[in-house]
Every structure is written in structure tokens, then in C-alpha cells.
C-alpha atoms as a PDB file:
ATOM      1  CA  UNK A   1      79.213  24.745 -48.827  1.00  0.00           C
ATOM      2  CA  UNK A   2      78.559  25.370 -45.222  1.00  0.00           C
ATOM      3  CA  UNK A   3      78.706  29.053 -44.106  1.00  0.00           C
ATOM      4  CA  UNK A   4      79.610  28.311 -40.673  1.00  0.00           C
ATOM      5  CA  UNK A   5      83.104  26.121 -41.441  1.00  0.00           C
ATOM      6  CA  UNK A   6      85.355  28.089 -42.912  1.00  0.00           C
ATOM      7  CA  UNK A   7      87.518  24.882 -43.637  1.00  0.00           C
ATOM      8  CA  UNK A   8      84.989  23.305 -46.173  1.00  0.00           C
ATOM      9  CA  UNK A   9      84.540  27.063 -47.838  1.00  0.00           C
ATOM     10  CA  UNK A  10      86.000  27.141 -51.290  1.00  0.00           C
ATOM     11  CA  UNK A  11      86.616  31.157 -50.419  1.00  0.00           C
ATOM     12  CA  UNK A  12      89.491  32.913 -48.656  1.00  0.00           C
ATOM     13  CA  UNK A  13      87.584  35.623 -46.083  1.00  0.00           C
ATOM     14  CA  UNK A  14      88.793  39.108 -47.244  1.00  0.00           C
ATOM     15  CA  UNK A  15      92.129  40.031 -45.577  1.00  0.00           C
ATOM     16  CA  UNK A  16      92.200  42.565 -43.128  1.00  0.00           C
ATOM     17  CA  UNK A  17      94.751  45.599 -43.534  1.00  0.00           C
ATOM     18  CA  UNK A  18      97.685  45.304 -40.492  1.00  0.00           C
ATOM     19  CA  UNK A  19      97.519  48.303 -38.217  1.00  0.00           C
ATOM     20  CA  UNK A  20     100.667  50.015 -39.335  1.00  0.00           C
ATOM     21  CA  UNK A  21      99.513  49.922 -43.421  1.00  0.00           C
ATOM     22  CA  UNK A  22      96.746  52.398 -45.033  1.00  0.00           C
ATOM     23  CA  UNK A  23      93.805  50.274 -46.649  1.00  0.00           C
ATOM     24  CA  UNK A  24      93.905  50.520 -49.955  1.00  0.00           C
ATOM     25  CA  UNK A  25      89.761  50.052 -50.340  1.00  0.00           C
ATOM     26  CA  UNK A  26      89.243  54.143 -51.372  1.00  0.00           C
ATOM     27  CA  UNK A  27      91.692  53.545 -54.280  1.00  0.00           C
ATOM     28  CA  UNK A  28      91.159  51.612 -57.436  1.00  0.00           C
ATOM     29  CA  UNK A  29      94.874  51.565 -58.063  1.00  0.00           C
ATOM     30  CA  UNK A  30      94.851  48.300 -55.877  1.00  0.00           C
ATOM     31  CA  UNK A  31      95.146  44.935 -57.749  1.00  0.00           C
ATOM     32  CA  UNK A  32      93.850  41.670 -56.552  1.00  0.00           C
ATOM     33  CA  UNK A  33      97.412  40.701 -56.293  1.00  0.00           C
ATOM     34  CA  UNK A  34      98.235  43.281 -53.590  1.00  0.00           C
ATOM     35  CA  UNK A  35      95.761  42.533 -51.722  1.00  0.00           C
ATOM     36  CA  UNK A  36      95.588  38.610 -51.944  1.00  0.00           C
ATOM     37  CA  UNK A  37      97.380  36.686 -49.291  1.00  0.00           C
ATOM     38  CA  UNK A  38      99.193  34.075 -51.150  1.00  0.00           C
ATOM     39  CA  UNK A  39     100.692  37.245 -53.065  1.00  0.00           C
ATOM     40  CA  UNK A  40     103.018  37.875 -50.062  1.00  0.00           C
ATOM     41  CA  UNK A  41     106.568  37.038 -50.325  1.00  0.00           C
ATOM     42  CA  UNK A  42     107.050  34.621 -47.963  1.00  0.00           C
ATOM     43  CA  UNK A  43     110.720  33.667 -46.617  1.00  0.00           C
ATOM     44  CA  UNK A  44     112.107  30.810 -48.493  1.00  0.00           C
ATOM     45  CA  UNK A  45     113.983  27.824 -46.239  1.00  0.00           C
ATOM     46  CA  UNK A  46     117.464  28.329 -47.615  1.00  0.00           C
ATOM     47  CA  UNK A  47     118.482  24.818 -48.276  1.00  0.00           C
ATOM     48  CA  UNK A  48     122.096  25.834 -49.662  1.00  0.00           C
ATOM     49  CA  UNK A  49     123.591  25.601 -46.152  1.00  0.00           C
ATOM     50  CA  UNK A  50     122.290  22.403 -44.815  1.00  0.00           C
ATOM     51  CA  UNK A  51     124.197  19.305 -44.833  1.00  0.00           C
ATOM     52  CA  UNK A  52     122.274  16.902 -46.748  1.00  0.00           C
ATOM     53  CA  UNK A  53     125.231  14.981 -48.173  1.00  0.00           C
ATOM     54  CA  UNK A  54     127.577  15.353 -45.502  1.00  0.00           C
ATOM     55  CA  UNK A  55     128.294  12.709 -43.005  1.00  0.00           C
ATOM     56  CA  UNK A  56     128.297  13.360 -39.178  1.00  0.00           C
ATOM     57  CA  UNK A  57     130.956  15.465 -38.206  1.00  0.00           C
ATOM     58  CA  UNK A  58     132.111  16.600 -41.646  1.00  0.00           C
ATOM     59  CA  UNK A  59     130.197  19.976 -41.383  1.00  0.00           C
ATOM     60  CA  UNK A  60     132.509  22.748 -41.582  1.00  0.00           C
ATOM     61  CA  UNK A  61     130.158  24.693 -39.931  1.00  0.00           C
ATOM     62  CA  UNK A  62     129.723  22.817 -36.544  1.00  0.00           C
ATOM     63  CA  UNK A  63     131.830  23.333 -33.435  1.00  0.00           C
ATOM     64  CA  UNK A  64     134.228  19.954 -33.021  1.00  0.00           C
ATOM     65  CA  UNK A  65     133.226  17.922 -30.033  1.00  0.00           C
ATOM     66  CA  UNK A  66     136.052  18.119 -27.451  1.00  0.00           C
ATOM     67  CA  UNK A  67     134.615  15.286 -25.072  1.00  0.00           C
ATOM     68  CA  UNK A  68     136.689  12.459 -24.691  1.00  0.00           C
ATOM     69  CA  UNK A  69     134.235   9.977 -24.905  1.00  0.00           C
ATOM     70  CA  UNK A  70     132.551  10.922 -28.428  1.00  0.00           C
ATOM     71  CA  UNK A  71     135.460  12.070 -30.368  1.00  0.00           C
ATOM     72  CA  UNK A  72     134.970  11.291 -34.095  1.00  0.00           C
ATOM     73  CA  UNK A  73     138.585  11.031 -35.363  1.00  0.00           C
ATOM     74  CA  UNK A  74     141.942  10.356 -32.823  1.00  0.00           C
ATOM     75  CA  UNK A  75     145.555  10.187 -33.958  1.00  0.00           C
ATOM     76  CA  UNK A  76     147.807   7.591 -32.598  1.00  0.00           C
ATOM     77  CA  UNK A  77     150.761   5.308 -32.917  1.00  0.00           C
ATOM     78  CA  UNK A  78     151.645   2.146 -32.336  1.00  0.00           C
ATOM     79  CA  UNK A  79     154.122  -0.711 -31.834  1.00  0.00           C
ATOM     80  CA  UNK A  80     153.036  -3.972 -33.088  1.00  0.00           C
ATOM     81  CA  UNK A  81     155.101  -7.344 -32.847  1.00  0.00           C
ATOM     82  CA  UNK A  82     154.183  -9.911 -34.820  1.00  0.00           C
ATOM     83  CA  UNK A  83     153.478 -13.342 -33.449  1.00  0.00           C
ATOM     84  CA  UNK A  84     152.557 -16.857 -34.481  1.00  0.00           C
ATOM     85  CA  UNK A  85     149.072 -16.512 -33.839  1.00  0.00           C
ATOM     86  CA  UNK A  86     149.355 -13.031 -35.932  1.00  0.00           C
ATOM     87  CA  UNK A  87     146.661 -13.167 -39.487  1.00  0.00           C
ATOM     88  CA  UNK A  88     149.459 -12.082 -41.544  1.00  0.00           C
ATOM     89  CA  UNK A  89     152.908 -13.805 -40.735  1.00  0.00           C
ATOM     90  CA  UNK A  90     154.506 -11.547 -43.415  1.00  0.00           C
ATOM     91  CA  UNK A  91     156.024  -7.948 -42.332  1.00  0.00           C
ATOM     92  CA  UNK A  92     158.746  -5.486 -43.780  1.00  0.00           C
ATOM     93  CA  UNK A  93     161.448  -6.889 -41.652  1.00  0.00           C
ATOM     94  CA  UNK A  94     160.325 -10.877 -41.643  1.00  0.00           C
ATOM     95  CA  UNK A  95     158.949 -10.685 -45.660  1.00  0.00           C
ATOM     96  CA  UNK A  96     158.419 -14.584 -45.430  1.00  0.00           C
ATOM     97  CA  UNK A  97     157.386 -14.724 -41.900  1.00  0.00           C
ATOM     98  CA  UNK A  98     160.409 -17.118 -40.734  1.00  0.00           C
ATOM     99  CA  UNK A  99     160.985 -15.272 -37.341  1.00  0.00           C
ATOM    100  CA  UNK A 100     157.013 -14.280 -36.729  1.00  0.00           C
ATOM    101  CA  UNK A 101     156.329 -18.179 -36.960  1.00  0.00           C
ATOM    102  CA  UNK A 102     158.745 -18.664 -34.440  1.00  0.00           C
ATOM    103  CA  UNK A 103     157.495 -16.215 -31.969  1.00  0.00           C
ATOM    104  CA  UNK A 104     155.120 -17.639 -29.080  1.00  0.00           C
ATOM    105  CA  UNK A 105     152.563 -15.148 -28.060  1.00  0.00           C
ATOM    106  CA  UNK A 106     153.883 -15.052 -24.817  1.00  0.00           C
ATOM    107  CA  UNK A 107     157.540 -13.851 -26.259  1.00  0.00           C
ATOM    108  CA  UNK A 108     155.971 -11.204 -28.154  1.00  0.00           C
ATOM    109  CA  UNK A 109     154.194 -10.013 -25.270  1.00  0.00           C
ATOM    110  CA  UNK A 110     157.604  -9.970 -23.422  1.00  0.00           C
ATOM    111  CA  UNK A 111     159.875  -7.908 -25.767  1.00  0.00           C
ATOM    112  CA  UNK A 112     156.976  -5.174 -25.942  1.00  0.00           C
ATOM    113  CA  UNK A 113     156.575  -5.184 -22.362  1.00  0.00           C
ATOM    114  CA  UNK A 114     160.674  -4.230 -22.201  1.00  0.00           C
ATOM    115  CA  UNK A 115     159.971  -1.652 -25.464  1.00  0.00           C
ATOM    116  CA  UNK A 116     157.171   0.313 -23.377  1.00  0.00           C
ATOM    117  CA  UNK A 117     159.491   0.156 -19.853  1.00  0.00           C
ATOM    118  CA  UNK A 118     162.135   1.480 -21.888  1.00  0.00           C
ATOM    119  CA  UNK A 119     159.909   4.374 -22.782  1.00  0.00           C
ATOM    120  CA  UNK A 120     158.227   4.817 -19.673  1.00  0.00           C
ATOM    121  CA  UNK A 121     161.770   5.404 -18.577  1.00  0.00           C
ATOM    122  CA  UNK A 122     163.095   7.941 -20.898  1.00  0.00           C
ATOM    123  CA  UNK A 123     165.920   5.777 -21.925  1.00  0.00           C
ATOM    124  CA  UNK A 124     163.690   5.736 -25.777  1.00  0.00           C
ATOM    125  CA  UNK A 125     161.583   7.793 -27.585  1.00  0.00           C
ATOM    126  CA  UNK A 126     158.516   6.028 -28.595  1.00  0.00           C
ATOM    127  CA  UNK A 127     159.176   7.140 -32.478  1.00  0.00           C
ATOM    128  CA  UNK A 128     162.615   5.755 -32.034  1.00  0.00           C
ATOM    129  CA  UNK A 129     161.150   2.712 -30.928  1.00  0.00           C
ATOM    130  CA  UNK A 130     158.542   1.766 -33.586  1.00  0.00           C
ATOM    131  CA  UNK A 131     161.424   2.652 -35.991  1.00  0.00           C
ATOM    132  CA  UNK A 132     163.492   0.448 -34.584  1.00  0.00           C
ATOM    133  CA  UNK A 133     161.001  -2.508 -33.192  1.00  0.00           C
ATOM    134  CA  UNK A 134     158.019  -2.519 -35.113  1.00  0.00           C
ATOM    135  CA  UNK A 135     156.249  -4.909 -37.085  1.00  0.00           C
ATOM    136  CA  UNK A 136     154.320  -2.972 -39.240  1.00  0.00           C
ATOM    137  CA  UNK A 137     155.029  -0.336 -42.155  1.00  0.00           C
ATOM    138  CA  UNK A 138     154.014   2.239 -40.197  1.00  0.00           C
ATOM    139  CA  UNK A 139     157.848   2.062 -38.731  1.00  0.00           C
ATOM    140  CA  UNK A 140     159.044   4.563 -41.444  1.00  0.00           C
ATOM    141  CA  UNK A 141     156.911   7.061 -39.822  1.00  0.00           C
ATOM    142  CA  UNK A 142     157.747   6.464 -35.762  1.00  0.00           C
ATOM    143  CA  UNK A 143     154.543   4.179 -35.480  1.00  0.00           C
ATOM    144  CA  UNK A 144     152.533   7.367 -37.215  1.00  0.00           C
ATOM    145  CA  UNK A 145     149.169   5.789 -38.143  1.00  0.00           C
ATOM    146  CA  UNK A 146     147.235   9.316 -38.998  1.00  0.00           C
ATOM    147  CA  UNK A 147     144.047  10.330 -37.954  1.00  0.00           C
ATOM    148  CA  UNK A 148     141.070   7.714 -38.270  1.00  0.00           C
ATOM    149  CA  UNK A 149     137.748   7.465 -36.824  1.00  0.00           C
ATOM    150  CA  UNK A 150     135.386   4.594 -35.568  1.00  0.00           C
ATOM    151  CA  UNK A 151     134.983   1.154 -37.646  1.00  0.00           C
ATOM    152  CA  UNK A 152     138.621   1.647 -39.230  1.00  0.00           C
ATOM    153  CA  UNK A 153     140.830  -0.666 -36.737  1.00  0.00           C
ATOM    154  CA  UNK A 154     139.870  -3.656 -35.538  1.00  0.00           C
ATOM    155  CA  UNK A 155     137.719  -3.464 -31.983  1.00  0.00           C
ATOM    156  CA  UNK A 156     140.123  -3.746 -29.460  1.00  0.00           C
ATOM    157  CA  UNK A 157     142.070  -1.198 -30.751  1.00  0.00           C
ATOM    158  CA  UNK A 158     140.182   1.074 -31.847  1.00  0.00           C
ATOM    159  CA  UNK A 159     138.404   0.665 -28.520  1.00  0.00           C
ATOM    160  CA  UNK A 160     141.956   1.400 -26.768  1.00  0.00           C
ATOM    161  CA  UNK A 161     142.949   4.659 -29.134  1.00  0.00           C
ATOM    162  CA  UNK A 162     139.714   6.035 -27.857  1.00  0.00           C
ATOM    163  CA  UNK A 163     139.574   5.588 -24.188  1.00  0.00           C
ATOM    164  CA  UNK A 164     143.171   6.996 -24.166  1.00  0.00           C
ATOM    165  CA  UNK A 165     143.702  10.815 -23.840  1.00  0.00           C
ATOM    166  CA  UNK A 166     146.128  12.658 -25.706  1.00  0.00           C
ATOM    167  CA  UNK A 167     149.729  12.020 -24.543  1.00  0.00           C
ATOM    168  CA  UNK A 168     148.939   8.552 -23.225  1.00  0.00           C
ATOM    169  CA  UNK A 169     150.091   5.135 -23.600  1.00  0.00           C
ATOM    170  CA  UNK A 170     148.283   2.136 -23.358  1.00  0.00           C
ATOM    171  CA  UNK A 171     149.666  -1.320 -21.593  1.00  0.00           C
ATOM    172  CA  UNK A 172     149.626  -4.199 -24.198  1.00  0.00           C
ATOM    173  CA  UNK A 173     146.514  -4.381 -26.864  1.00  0.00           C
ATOM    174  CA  UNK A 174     146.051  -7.827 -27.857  1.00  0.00           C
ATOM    175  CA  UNK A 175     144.529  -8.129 -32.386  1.00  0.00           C
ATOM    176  CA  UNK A 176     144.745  -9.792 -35.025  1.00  0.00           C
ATOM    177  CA  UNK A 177     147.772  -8.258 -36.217  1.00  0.00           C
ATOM    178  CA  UNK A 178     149.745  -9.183 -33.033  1.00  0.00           C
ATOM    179  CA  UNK A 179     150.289  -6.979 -29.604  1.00  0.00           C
ATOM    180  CA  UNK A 180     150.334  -3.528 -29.724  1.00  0.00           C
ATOM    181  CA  UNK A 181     151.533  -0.411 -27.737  1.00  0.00           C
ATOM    182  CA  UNK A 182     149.629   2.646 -28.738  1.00  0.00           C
ATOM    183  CA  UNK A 183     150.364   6.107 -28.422  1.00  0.00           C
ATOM    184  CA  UNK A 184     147.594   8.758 -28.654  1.00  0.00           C
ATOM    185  CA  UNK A 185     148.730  11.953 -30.107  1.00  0.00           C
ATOM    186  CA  UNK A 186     145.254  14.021 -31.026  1.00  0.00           C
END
């Protein structure tokens, strides 16, 4: 043991009284335990409110991000025709995919082109459009898809949905599924 390093001393060095508490050396009412450092009640880290199993964003605590470029979730809708280059031929209105097969690209393209004119007009509503025009089952609620986050759609439109702001509709999205209109709403 080395006198001069306190660090390799197996003792603590006696623990000086704070300048606002009475010593307690002229009474023998004082335990070790009062006087010992380690006897002190230390403040506990209060692991009850941190979000260990929560994911990013999920904290019901934390202040939503309102940038537009790192929202978490979005709520759109959408138009989608069908085409022949479309992953799934099959829709609610085609069930065997007889018209969809038939349908160039390029055609697709053109009667969603005249579907968002006719919106950008006035002369339809966009619900009353998906309702009446769109390929997927989304249709029963106006092109309604809900709220969803990154990694749910497929890249370009997910990519789209995001770099929209709310109100906004985007020119023709080309996916898998077929072309799209989409209309952010949150």
C-alpha cells in the first residue's frame, strides 16, 4: 500500500462535514453509516420513462417533426390504372385482367393524364375520381390509402408522397402496380 496514491489505498480518507451540517465527532450517537459516504442516497436514473422498446418516432413524449423533408408518416391518395406491364393484371373492376392486358403503357398514361386535368380543373373531385377510375381497392374509400411511413410503398412512390406537401398533387408516378396520381392529405 503506498501512502502517497490514494488510488491503490484499500481505505476511504475520512469524509469531511459540508459547511452547512454540524459534525457529528463530539457525539457518540453517530453510526458509521451516517457518516460513511456510500451511505448517501444517491438519485437513482429513472429508467421508467425512457424509450427502450419504442421505435423512432413512436414516443408519446417527443414533439412531432413538422419539416417536410423528415416526416415519419404522410397520408395520401391515389389513382392507379392498371397496365400491361402492371405485376398484378388482376383488379376489382378487371378480376381476370382481360382489359389491363390490353392496355399499352402509353394508354394508361393517357386516360390519367385526362383524370388529373379534369381535377386540376374543378370539373372532378379527386375522391370522385378514384371512385370512379381507379384500379385499386382503395376506390371504395376516394383513393384513401391511410397514413404510412418510409419502406411501406414501393420507391418511387413513396419517394413522391414525401416530397409532396399537404394539398398537392403529383404529375404521373410510374410502379409496379401501374401509373399513379397521388394526392397528399397529411
Amino acid at each position: 500500500m503506498d501512502p502517497s496514491n490514494p488510488a491503490k489505498s484499500n481505505k476511504r480518507p475520512p469524509e469531511r462535514p459540508k459547511p452547512d451540517q454540524k459534525s457529528h465527532s463530539s457525539s457518540s450517537a453517530a453510526s458509521a453509516a451516517d457518516t460513511h459516504p456510500s451511505s448517501a442516497k444517491k438519485p437513482r436514473p429513472n429508467h421508467y420513462h425512457t424509450p427502450h422498446h419504442h421505435k423512432p418516432g413512436h414516443d408519446r413524449r417527443s414533439k412531432p417533426d413538422t419539416s417536410s423533408s423528415s416526416n415519419l408518416v404522410v397520408k395520401a391518395s391515389h389513382i392507379l390504372i392498371k397496365h400491361q406491364g402492371s405485376r398484378r393484371k388482376a383488379s376489382w373492376r378487371d378480376p381476370d385482367g382481360v382489359r389491363i392486358s390490353a392496355t399499352t403503357r402509353e394508354a394508361a398514361v393517357e386516360r390519367l393524364q385526362q383524370i388529373r386535368d379534369e381535377i386540376e380543373s374543378g370539373k372532378t373531385r379527386f375522391e370522385e375520381a378514384a371512385t370512379q377510375h381507379s384500379d385499386c381497392s382503395s376506390y371504395k374509400r376516394g383513393g384513401d390509402l391511410g397514413p404510412f411511413g418510409r419502406g411501406k410503398m414501393q420507391k418511387p412512390f413513396e419517394e413522391a408522397t414525401f416530397a409532396l406537401k399537404v394539398g398537392e398533387m403529383s404529375d404521373i408516378i410510374d410502379t409496379d402496380s401501374g401509373v399513379h396520381i397521388i394526392l397528399r392529405t397529411a
